[in-house]
C-alpha atoms as a PDB file:
ATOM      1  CA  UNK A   1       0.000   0.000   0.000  1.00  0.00           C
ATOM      2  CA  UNK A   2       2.728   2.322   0.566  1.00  0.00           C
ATOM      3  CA  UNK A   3       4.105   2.727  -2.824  1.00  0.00           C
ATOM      4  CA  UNK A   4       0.580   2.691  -3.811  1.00  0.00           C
ATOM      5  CA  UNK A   5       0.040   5.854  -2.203  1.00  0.00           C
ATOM      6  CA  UNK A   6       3.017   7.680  -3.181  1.00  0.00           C
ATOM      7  CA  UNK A   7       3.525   6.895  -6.489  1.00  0.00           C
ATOM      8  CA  UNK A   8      -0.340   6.974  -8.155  1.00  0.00           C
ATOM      9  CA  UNK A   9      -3.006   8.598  -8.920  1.00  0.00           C
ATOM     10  CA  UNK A  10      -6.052   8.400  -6.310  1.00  0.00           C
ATOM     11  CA  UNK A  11      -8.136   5.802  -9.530  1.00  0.00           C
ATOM     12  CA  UNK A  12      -5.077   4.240 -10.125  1.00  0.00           C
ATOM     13  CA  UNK A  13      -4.344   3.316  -5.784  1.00  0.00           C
ATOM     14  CA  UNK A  14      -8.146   2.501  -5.773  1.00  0.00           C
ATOM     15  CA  UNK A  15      -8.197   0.167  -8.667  1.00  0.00           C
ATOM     16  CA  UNK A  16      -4.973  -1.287  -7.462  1.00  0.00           C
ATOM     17  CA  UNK A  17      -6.163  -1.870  -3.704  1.00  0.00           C
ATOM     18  CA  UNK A  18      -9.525  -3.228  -4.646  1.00  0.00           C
ATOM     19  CA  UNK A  19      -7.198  -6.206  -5.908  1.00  0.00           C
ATOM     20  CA  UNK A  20      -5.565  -6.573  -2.778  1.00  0.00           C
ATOM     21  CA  UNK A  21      -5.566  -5.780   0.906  1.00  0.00           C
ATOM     22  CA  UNK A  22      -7.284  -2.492   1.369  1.00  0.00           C
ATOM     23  CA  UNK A  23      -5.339  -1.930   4.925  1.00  0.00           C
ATOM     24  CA  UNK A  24      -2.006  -1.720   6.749  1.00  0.00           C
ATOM     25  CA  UNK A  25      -1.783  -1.582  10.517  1.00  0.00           C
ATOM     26  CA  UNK A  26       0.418   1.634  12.116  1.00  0.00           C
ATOM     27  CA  UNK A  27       1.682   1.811  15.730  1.00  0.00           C
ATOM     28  CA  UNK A  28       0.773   5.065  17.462  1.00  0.00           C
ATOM     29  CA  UNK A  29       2.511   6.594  20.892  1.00  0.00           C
ATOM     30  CA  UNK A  30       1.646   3.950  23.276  1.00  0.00           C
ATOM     31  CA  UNK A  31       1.399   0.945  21.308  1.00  0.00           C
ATOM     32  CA  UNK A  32      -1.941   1.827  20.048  1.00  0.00           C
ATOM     33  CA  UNK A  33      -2.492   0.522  16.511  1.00  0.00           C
ATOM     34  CA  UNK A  34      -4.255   2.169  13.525  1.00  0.00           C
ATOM     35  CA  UNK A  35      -5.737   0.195  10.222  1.00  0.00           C
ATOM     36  CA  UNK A  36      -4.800   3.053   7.229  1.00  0.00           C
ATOM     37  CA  UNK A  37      -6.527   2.317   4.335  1.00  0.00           C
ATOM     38  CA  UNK A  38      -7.773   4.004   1.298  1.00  0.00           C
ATOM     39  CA  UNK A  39     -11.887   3.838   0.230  1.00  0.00           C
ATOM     40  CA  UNK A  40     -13.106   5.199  -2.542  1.00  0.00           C
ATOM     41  CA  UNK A  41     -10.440   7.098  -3.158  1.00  0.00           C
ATOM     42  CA  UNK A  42     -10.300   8.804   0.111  1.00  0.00           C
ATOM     43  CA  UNK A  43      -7.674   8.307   3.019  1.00  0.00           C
ATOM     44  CA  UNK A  44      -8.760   6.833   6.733  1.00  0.00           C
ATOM     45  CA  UNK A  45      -6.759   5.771   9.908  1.00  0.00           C
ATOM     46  CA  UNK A  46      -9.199   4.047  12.559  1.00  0.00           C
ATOM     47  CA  UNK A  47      -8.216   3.075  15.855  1.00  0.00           C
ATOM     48  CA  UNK A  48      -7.742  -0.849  15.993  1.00  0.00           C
ATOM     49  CA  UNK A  49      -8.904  -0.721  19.843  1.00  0.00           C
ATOM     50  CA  UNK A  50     -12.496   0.962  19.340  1.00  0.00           C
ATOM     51  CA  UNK A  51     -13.059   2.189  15.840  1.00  0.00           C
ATOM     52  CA  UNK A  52     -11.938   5.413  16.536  1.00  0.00           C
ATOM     53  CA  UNK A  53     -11.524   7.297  13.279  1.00  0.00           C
ATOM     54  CA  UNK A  54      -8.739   9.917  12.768  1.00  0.00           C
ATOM     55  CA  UNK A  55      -8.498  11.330   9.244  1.00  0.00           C
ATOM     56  CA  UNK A  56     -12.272  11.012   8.336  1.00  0.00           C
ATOM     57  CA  UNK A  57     -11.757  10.598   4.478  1.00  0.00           C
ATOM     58  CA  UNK A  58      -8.414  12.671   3.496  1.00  0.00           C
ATOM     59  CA  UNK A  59      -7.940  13.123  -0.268  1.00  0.00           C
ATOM     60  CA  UNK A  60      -4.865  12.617  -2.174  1.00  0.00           C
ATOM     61  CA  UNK A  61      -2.485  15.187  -3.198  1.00  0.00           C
ATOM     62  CA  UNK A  62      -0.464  15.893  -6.341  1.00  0.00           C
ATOM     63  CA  UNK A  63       2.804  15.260  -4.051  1.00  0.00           C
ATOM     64  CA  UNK A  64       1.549  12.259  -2.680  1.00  0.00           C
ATOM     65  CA  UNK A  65       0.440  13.765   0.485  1.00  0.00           C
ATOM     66  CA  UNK A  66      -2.912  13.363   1.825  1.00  0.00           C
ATOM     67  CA  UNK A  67      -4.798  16.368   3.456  1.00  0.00           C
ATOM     68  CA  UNK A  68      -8.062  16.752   4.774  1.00  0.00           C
ATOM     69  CA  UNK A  69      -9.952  18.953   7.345  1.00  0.00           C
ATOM     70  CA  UNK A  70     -12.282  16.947   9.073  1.00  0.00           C
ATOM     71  CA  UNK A  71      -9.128  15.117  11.128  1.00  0.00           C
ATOM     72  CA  UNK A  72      -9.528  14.367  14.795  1.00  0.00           C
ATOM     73  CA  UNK A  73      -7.058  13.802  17.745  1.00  0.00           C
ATOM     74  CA  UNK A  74      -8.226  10.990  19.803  1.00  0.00           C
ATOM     75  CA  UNK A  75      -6.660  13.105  23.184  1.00  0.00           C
ATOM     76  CA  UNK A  76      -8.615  15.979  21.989  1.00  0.00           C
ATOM     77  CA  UNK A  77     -12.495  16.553  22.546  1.00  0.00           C
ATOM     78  CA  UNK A  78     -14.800  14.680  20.083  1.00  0.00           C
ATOM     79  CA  UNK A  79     -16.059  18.063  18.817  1.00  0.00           C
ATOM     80  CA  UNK A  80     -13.162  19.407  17.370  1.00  0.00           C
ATOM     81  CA  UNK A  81     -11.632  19.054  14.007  1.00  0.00           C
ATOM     82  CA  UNK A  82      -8.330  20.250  12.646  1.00  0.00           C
ATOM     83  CA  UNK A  83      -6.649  20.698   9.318  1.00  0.00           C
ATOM     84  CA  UNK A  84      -4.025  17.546   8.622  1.00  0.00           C
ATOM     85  CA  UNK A  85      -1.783  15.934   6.492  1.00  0.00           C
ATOM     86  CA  UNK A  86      -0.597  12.653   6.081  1.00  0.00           C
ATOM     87  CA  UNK A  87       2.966  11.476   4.592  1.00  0.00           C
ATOM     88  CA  UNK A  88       3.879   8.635   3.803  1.00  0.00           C
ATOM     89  CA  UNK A  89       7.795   7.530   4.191  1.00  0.00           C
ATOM     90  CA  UNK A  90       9.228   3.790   4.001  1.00  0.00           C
ATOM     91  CA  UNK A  91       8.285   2.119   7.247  1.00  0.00           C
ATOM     92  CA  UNK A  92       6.244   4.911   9.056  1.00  0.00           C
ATOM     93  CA  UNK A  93       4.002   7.402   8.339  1.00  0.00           C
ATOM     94  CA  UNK A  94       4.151  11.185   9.379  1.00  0.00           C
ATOM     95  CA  UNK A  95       0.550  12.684  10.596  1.00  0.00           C
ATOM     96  CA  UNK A  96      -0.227  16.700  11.387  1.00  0.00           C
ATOM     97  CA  UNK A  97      -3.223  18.388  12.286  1.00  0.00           C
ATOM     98  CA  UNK A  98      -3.728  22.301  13.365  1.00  0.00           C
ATOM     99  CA  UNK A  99      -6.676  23.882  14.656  1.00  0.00           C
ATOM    100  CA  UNK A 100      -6.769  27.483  15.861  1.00  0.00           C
ATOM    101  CA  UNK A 101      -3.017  28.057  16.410  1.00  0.00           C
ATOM    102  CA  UNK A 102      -2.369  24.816  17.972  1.00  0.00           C
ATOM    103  CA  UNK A 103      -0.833  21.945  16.026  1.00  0.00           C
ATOM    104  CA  UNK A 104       0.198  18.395  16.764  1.00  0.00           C
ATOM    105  CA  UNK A 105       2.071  16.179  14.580  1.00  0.00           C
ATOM    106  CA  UNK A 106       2.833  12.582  15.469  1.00  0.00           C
ATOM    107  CA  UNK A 107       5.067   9.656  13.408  1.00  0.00           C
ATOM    108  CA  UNK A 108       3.276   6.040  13.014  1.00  0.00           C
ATOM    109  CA  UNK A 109       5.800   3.236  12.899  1.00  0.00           C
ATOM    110  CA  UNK A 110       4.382   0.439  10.157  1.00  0.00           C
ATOM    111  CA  UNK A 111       3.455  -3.058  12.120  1.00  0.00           C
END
């Protein structure tokens, strides 16, 4: 999936990951894991522990970068929503969000 989303067009990863699996599993600060996957063309990272979703349907970028601005912070309150971007690098992912001055940015290590 990684090279998937870094090196094609949003059809192109969706074609391709309809053909095979649709998710990868991150590691997040205290061992918490994340399923990534793409769905109809649109980016989401869900908590593996409760379905808790973080990036609530990012779109892809020209650079490969996926941004959105519906993302949430699961140590935040449920009612807020920030601006964020996901990169993706060779074994870890690198995730952002800002929301009225205050930003946050954490890395994923792939499991």
């Amino acid at each position: 999936m990684r090279k998937i989303l870094t090196g094609f067009g949003t059809a192109a990863a969706v074609a391709v990951i309809a053909q095979s699996a649709s998710a990868e599993i991150y590691v997040r600060k205290g061992g918490q894991e994340v399923n990534v996957s793409v769905k109809d063309g649109r980016l989401f990272c869900t908590r593996v522990s409760d379905g808790y979703e973080m990036c609530n349907g990012m779109t892809e970028q020209a650079d490969g970068s996926w941004t959105g601005r519906k993302m949430k912070h699961p140590d935040m309150p449920r009612f807020m929503s920030f601006n964020g971007t996901v990169v993706f690098m060779e074994d870890s992912l690198s995730i952002k969000g800002c929301a009225l001055g205050f930003c946050d940015s954490e890395t994923w290590q792939k499991k």
